[in-house]
Protein backbone atom coordinates (compact mmCIF):
# COMPACT_ATOMS: atom_id res chain seq x y z
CA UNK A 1 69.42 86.21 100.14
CA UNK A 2 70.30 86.64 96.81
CA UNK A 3 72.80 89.09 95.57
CA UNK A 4 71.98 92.40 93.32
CA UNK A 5 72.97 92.58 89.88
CA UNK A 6 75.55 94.59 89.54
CA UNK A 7 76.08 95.24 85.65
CA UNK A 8 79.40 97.09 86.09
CA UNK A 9 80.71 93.92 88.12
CA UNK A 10 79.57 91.53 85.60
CA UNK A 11 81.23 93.45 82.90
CA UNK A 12 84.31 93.93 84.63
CA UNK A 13 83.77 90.22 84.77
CA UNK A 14 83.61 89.14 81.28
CA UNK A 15 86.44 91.30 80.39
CA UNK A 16 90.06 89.28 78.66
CA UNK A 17 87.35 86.35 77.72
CA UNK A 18 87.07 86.98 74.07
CA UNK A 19 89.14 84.32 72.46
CA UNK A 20 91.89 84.80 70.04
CA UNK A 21 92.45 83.15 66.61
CA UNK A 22 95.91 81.88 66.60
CA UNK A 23 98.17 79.45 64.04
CA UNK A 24 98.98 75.97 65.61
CA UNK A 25 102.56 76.92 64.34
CA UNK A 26 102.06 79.61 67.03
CA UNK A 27 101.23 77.34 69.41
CA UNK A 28 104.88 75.29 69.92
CA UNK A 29 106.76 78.43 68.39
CA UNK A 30 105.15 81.54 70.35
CA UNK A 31 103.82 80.58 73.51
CA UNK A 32 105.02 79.75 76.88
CA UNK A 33 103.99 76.47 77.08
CA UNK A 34 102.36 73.34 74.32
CA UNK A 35 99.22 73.55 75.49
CA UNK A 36 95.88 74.13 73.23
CA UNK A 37 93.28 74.42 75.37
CA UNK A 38 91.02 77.33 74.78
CA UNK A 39 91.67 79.14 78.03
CA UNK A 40 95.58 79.50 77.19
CA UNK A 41 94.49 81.56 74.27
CA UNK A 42 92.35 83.82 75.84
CA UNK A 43 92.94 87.23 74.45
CA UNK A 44 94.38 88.55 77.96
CA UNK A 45 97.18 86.43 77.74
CA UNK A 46 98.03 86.42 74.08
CA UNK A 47 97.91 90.31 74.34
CA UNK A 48 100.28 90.26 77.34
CA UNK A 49 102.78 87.59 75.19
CA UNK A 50 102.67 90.16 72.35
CA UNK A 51 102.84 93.18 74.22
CA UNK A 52 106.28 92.19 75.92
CA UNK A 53 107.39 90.63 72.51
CA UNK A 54 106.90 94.17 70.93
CA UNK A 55 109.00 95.85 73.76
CA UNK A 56 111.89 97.77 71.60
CA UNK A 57 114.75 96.51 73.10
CA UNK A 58 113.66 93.06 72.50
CA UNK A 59 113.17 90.16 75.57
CA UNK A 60 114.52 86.81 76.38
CA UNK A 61 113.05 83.20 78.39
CA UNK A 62 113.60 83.68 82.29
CA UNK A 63 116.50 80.38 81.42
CA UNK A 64 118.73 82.99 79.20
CA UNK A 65 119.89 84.71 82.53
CA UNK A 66 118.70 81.61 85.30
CA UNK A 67 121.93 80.12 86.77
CA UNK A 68 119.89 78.06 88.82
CA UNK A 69 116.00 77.40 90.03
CA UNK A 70 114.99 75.01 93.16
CA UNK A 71 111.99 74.33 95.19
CA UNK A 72 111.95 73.79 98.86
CA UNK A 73 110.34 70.98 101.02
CA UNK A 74 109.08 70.05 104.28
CA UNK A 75 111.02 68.10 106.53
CA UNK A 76 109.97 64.92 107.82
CA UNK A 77 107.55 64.65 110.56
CA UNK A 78 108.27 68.58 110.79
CA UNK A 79 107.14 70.24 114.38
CA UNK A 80 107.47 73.79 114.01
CA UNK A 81 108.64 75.42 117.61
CA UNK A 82 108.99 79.69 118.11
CA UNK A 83 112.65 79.63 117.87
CA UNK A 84 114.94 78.06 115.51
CA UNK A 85 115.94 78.86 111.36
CA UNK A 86 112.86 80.75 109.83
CA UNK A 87 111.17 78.47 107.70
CA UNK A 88 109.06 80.61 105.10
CA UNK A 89 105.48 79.23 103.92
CA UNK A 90 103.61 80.80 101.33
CA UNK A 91 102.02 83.62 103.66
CA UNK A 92 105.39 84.86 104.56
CA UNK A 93 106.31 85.64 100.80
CA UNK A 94 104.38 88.60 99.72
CA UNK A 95 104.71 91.20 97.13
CA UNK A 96 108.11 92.53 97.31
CA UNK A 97 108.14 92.04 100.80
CA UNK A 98 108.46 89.56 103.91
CA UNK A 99 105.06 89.27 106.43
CA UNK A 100 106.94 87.14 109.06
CA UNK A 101 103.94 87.90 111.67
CA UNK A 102 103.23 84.01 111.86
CA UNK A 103 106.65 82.85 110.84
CA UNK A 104 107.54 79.43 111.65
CA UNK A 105 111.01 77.72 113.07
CA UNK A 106 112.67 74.26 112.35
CA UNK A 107 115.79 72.65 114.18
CA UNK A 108 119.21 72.82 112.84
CA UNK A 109 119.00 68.50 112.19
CA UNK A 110 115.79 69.66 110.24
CA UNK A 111 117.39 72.43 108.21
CA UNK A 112 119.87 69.95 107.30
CA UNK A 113 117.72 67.52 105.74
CA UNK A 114 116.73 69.99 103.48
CA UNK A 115 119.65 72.50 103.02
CA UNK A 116 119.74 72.89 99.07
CA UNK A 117 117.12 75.23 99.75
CA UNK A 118 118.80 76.98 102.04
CA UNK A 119 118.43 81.22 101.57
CA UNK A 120 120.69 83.62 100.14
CA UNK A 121 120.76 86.91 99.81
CA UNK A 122 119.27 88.46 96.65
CA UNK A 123 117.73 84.66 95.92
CA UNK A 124 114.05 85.52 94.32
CA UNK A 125 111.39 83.91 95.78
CA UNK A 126 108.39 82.75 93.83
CA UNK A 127 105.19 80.90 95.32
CA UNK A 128 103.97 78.66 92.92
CA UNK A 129 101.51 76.71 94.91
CA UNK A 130 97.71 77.84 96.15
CA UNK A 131 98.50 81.81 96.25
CA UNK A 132 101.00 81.40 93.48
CA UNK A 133 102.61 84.15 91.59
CA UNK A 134 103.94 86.50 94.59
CA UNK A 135 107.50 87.00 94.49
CA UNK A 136 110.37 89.17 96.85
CA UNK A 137 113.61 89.07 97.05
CA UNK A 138 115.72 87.38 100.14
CA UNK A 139 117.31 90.34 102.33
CA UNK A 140 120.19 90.05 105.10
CA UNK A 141 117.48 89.19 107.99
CA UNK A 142 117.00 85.79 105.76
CA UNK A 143 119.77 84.47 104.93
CA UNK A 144 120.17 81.23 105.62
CA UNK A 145 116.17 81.08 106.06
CA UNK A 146 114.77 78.21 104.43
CA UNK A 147 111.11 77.54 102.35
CA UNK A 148 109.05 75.10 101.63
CA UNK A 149 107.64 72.81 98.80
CA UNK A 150 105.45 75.89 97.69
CA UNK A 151 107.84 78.60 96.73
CA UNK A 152 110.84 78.19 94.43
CA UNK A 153 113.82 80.16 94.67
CA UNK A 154 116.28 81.45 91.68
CA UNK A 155 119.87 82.60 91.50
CA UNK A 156 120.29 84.70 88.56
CA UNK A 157 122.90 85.87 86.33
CA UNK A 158 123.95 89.38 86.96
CA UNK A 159 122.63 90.46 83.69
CA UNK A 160 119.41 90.55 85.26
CA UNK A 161 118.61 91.99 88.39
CA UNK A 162 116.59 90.28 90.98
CA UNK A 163 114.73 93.15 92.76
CA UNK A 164 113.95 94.23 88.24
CA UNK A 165 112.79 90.19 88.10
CA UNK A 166 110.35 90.21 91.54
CA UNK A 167 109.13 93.23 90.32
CA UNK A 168 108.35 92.15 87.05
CA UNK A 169 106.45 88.86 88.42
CA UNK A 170 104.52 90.72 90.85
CA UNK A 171 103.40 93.33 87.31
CA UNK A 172 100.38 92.54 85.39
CA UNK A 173 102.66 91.01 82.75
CA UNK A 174 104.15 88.46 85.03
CA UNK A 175 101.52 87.82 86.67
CA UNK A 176 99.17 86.82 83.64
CA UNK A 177 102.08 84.68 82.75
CA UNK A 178 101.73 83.06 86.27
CA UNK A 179 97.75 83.10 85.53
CA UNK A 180 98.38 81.25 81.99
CA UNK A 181 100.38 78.34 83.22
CA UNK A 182 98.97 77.38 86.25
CA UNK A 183 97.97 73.41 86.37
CA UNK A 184 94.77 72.02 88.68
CA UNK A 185 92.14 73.35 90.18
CA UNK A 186 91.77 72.98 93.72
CA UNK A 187 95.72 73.91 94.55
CA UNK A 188 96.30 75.58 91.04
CA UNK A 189 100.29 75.15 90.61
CA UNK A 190 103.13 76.49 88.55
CA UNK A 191 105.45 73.53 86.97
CA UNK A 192 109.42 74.53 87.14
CA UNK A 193 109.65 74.42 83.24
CA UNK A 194 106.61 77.07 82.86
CA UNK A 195 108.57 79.41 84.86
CA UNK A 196 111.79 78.66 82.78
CA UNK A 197 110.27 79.59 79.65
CA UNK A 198 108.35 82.88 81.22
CA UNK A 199 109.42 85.98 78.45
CA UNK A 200 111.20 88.86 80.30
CA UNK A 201 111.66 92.46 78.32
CA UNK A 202 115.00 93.40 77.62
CA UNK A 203 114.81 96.22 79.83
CA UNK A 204 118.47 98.31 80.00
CA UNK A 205 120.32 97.58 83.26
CA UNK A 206 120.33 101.30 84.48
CA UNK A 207 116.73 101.11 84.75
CA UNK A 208 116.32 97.56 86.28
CA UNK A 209 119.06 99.19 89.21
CA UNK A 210 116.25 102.44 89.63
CA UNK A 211 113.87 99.75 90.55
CA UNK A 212 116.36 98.14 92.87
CA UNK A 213 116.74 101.66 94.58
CA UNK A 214 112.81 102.44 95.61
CA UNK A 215 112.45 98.26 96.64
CA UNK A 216 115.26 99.01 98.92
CA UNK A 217 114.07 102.74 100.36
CA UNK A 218 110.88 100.90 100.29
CA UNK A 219 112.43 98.41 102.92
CA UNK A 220 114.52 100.99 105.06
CA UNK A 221 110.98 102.33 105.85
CA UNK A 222 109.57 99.00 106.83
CA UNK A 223 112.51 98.82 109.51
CA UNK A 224 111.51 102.13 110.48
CA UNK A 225 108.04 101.16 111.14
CA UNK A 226 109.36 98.24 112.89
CA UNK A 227 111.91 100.24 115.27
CA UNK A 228 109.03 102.84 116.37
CA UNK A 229 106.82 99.91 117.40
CA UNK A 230 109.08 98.52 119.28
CA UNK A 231 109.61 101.24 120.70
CA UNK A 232 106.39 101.30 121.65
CA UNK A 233 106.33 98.22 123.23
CA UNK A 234 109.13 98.85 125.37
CA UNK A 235 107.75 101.93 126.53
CA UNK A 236 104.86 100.22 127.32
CA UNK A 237 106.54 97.55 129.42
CA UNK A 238 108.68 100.14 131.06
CA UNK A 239 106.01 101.98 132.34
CA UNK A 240 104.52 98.80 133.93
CA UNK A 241 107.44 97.57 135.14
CA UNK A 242 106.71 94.49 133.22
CA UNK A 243 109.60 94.90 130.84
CA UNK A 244 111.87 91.46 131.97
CA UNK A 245 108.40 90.14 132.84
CA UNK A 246 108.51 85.84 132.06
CA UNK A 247 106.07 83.22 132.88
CA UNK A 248 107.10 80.76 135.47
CA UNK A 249 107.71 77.42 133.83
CA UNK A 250 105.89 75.70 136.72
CA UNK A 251 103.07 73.24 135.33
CA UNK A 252 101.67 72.01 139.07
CA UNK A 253 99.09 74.26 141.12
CA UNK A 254 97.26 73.35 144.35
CA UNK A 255 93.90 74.34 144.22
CA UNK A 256 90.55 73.70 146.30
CA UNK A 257 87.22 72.36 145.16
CA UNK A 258 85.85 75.73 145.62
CA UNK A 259 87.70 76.98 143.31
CA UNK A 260 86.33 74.17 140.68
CA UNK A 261 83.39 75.18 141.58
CA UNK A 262 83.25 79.17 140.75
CA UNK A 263 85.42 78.88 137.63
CA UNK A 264 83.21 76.34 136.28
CA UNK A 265 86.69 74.70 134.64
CA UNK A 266 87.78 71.45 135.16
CA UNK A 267 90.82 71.11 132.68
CA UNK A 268 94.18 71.51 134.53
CA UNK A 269 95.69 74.05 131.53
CA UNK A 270 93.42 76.44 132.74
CA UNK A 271 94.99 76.21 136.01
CA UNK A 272 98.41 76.67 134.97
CA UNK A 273 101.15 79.26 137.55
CA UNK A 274 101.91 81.21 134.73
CA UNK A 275 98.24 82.52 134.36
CA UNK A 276 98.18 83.52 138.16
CA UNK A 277 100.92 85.25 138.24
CA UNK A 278 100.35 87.44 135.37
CA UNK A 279 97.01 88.50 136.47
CA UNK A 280 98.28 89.04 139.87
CA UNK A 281 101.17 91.49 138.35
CA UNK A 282 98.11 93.22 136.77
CA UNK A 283 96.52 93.85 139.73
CA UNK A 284 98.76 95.74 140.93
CA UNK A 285 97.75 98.69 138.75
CA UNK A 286 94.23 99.95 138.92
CA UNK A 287 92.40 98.55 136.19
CA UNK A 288 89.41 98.81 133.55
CA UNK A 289 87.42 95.52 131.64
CA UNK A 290 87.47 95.67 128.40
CA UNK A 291 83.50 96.32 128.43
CA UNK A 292 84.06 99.22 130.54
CA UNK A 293 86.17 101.04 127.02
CA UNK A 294 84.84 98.98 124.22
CA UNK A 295 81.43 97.58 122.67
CA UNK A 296 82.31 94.27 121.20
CA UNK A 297 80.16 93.65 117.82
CA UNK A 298 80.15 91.24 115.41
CA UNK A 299 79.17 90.42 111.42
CA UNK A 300 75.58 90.21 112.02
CA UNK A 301 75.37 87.59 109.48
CA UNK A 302 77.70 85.83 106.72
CA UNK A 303 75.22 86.06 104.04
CA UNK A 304 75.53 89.74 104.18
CA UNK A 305 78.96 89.34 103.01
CA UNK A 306 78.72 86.62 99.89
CA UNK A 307 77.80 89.42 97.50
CA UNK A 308 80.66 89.62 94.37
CA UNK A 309 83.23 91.78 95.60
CA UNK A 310 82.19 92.27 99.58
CA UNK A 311 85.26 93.26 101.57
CA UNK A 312 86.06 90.72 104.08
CA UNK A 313 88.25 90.90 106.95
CA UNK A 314 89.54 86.98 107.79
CA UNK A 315 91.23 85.46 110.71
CA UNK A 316 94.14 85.18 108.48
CA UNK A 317 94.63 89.01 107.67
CA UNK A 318 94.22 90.47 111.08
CA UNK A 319 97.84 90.73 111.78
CA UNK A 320 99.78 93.12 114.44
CA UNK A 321 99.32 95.58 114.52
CA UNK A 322 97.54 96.17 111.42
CA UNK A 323 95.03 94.46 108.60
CA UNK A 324 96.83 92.63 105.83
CA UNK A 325 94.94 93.81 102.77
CA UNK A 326 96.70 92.35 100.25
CA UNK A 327 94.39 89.35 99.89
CA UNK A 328 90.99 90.88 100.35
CA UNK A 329 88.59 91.62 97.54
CA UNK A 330 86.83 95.18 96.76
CA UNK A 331 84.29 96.36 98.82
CA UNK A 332 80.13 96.27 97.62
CA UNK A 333 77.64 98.61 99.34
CA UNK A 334 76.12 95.09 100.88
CA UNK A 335 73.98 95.14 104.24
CA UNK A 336 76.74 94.69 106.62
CA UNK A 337 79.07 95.22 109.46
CA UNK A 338 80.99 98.44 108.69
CA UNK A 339 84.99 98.91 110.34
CA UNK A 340 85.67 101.93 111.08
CA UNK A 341 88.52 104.12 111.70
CA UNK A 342 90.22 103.47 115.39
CA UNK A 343 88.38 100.13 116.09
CA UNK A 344 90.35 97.29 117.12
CA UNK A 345 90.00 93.71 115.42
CA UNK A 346 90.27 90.85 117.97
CA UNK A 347 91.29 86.94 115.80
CA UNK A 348 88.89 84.76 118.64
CA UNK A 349 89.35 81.07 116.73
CA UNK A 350 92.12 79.74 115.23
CA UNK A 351 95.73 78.08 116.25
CA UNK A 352 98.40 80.86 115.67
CA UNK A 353 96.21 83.44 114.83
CA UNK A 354 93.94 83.17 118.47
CA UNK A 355 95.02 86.71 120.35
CA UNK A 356 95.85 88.93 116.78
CA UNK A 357 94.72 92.06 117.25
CA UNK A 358 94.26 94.97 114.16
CA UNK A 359 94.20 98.87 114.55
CA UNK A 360 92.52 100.21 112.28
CA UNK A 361 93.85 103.45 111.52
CA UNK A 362 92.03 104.42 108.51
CA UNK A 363 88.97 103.01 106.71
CA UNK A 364 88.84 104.33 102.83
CA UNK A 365 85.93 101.40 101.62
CA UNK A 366 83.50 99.44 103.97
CA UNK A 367 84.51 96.32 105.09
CA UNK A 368 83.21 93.22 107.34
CA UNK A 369 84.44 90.70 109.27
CA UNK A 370 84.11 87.16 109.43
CA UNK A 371 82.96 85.38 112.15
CA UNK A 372 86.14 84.45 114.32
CA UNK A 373 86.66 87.97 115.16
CA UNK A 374 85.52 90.52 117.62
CA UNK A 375 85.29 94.17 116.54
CA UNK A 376 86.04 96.53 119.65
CA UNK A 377 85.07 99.94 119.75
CA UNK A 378 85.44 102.67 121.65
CA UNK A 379 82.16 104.04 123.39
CA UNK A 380 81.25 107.45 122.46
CA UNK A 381 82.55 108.67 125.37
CA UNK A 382 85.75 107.23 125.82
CA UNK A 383 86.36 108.46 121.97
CA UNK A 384 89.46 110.71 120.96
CA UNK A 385 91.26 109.97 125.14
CA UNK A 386 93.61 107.07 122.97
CA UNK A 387 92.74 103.66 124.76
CA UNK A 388 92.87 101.87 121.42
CA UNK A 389 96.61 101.98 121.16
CA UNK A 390 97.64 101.05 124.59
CA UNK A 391 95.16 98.48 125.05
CA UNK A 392 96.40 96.51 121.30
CA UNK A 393 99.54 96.74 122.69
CA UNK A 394 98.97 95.59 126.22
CA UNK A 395 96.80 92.78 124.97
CA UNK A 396 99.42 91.41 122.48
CA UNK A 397 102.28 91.46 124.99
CA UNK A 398 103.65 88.32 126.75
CA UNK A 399 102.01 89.29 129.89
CA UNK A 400 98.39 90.18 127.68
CA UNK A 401 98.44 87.08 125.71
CA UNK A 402 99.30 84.89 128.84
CA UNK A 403 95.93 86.56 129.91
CA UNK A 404 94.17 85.63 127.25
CA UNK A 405 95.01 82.28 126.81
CA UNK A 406 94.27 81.57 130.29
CA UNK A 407 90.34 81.53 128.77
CA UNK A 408 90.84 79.93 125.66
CA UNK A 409 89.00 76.55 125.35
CA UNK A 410 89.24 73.70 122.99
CA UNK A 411 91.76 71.41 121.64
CA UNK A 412 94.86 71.65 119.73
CA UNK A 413 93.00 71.63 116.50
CA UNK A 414 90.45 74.41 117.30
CA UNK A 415 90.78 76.53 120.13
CA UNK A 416 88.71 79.62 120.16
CA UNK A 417 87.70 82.21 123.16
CA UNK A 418 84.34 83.26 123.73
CA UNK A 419 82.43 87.20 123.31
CA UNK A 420 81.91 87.29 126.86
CA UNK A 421 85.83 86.04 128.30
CA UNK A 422 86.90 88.60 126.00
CA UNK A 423 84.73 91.55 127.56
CA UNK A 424 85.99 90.76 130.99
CA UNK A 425 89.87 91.04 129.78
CA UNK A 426 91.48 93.44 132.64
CA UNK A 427 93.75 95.98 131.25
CA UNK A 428 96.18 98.22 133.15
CA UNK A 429 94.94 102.01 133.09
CA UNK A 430 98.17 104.37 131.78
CA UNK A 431 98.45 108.04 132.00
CA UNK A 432 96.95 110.40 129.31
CA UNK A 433 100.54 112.06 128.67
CA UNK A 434 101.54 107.47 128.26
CA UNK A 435 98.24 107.20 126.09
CA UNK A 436 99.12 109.81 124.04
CA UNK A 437 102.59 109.05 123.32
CA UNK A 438 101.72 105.27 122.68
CA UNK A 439 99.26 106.29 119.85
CA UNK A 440 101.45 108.75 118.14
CA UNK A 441 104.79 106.03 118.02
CA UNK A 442 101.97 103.36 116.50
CA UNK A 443 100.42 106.05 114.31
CA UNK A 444 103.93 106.84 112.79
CA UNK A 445 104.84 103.12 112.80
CA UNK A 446 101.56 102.74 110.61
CA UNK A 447 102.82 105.88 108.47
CA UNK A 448 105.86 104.71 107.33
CA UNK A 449 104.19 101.49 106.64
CA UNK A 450 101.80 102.76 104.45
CA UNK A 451 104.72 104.74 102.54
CA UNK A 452 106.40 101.65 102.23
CA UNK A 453 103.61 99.89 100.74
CA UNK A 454 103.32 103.19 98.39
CA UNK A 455 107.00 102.75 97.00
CA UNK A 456 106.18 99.29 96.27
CA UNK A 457 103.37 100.41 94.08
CA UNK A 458 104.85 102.73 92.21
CA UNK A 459 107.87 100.87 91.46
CA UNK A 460 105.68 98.03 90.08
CA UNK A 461 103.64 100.66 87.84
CA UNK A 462 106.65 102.26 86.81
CA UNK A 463 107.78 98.61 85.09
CA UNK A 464 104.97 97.99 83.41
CA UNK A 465 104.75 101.71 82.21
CA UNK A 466 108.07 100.53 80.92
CA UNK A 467 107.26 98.18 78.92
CA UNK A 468 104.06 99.80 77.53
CA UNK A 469 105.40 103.61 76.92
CA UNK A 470 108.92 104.05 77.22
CA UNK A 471 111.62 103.71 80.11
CA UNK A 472 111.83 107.33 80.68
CA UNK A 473 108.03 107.72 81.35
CA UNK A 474 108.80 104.85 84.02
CA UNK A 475 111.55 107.24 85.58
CA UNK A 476 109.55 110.32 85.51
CA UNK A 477 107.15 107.84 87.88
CA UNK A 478 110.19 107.06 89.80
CA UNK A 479 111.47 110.88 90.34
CA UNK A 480 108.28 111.70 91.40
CA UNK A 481 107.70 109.89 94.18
């Protein structure tokens, strides 16, 4: 099916490609880089070069105040296990911030091989590989973290401060910069020298250390989020009794043909102690399928999501307990599967994302979803009694996942659990008065959150108002928040 023409879209689309006429002395004098292809010159990024040139206090090259740049690598043969040093990928390093939901670990012999990239605090992070360009600075949790081939890290001079310098590469202005120098096609790259010569504003220190202040408020609420949901989770546990709860580390069960025979499975994981005994601990509490609560849909078709600028909701944003946004494109008024507020996303394919589930606490466009997950939502009738809460939570507990996994097939490369295993899922039925104060911890969790996402926002607007207007404009942004 083809897509409507959207006229605003394409014009939105053509914008920045009118070419500009430049000198060749321009060229090796001006300009990040030597190169003279046409696309370097393309009026976007010669406007952005001359906008931050013009900026009244003057600017400098990134290698005025850079004591010292490095990139990371993988260690050899590298088998990532659930406990060890963090080892950051390009999905952990976000805007300004950390998303360690699927954060890796390497041993100690590992970390050696490769400790000139060990973390320290206030290092600046920028990924340079794939989803280049995103860049945050290294807080207490990470020190002594380490990254990976992708991502580059910089110790700077004090002259220039680093929350001022992530800020600035996450702007428009750095970020054209990062669009204007990027090598190759299929895994576009940034080259170390490129990011030497990038062309930082001058921008007086106060200011730079206003910035500093909202990154790190914006952080404080993040661990706020953080402490009400685990708050949550413990009062979930608690409740159940399931608090100390841990699988037995037995890998032999004795079981009859019979039972071959009415599970249909052959495979010996599915057969595994720790699966019996966690849903025996859940049926000790009177319980509900998930069919009984929910209607599980799904995207009734990927072509109704291919038009430009379709909202869509992949494996790899459904995170816990909420949707990563950050990498999904503006919504269209296409033919398709609509989220709405209080549904629950369930990731149904995929190794390390198999068992994410998203709440969905508001909806402001349409979206759809891909299809590896399962939207659940609540039946008409089961509406505004709070299930959605408790049952996420449940669900991505040990306990819930070791009840999940229990029906996942495939192998180690693709592993996915099927509509109907899913619908069957028993979960534990809580109190109304436990319901309700489940879904109000999460709901504030999700608050703060969001304001913490906010602050991130403005303090990136209130740079590049900076360097368009005047510093004081930025601050009036800044006050106001």
């Amino acid at each position: 099916m083809n897509s409507p023409f959207n006229e605003k879209k394409y014009k939105a689309m053509l914008e920045g490609l009118e070419i500009s006429e430049v000198k060749l002395s321009e060229i090796f004098n001006n300009l990040i880089s030597n190169r003279i292809d046409s696309e370097h010159f393309l009026k976007k990024y010669t406007t952005n070069i001359e906008t931050i040139k013009s900026y009244k206090n003057g600017f400098f090259t990134l290698k005025d105040l850079l004591k010292r740049i490095s990139g990371g690598a993988t260690p050899l043969g590298a088998e990532y296990s659930e406990k060890g040093i963090a080892f950051l990928r390009v999905q952990n390093i976000m805007q300004n911030y950390f998303d360690l939901n699927d954060v890796v670990y390497i041993t100690k012999q590992q970390d050696e091989e490769i400790k000139r990239s060990r973390l320290k605090e206030n290092d600046v992070l920028l990924t340079i590989t794939g989803s280049y360009g995103k860049s945050a600075v290294v807080s207490d949790n990470l020190i002594n973290a380490n990254i990976n081939q992708h991502s580059v890290k910089m110790e700077l001079k004090k002259e220039l401060n680093p929350f001022f310098l992530s800020t600035f590469f996450n702007s428009k202005f750095g970020k054209l910069q990062s669009d204007v120098n990027v090598v190759g096609v299929t895994r576009p790259a940034l080259d170390y020298e490129s990011i030497r010569n990038f062309i930082i504003p001058n921008v007086p220190v106060d200011f730079q250390g206003e910035i500093e202040k909202i990154i790190i408020q914006s952080k404080n609420k993040e661990k706020q989020s953080k402490t009400l949901y685990s708050e949550a989770e413990n009062l979930l546990l608690e409740e159940l009794g399931l608090k100390d709860w841990q699988p037995k580390n037995e890998n032999i069960s004795i079981k009859h043909f019979s039972d071959f025979a009415q599970t249909g499975r052959l495979d010996a994981e599915y057969y595994q102690p720790k699966y019996d005994e966690a849903e025996e601990k859940i049926k000790l509490f009177k319980q509900f399928a998930i069919t009984d609560i929910f209607d599980l849909l799904s995207n009734p078709s990927p072509s109704n999501y291919t038009s430009i600028g379709t909202k869509v909701i992949k494996t790899k944003n459904v995170r816990i307990p909420s949707v990563n946004f950050d990498s999904i494109t503006d919504c269209t008024d296409a033919d398709s599967l609509i989220v709405e507020k209080n549904d629950l996303l369930f990731a149904s394919m995929g190794v390390g994302s198999l068992g994410r589930i998203s709440y969905i606490k508001e909806v402001n466009q349409c979206c759809t979803i891909d299809g590896t997950i399962r939207l659940m939502r609540t039946k008409q009738e089961y509406k505004q009694q709070n299930y959605e809460i408790p049952t996420m939570l449940f669900l991505t507990s040990k306990i819930g996942q070791e009840v999940i996994y229990k029906h996942v097939i495939g192998s180690t490369g693709i592993i996915s659990i099927s509509k109907d295993k899913i619908a069957n899922l028993k979960i534990p039925i809580l109190s109304t008065n436990i319901r309700q104060k489940l879904s109000k911890l999460v709901n504030q969790s999700q608050e703060l959150k969001a304001e913490s996402k906010r602050l991130l926002e403005v303090a990136k607007t209130a740079v590049e108002v900076a360097i368009e207007q005047s510093e004081d404009k930025g601050l009036q942004l800044l006050k106001n928040i």
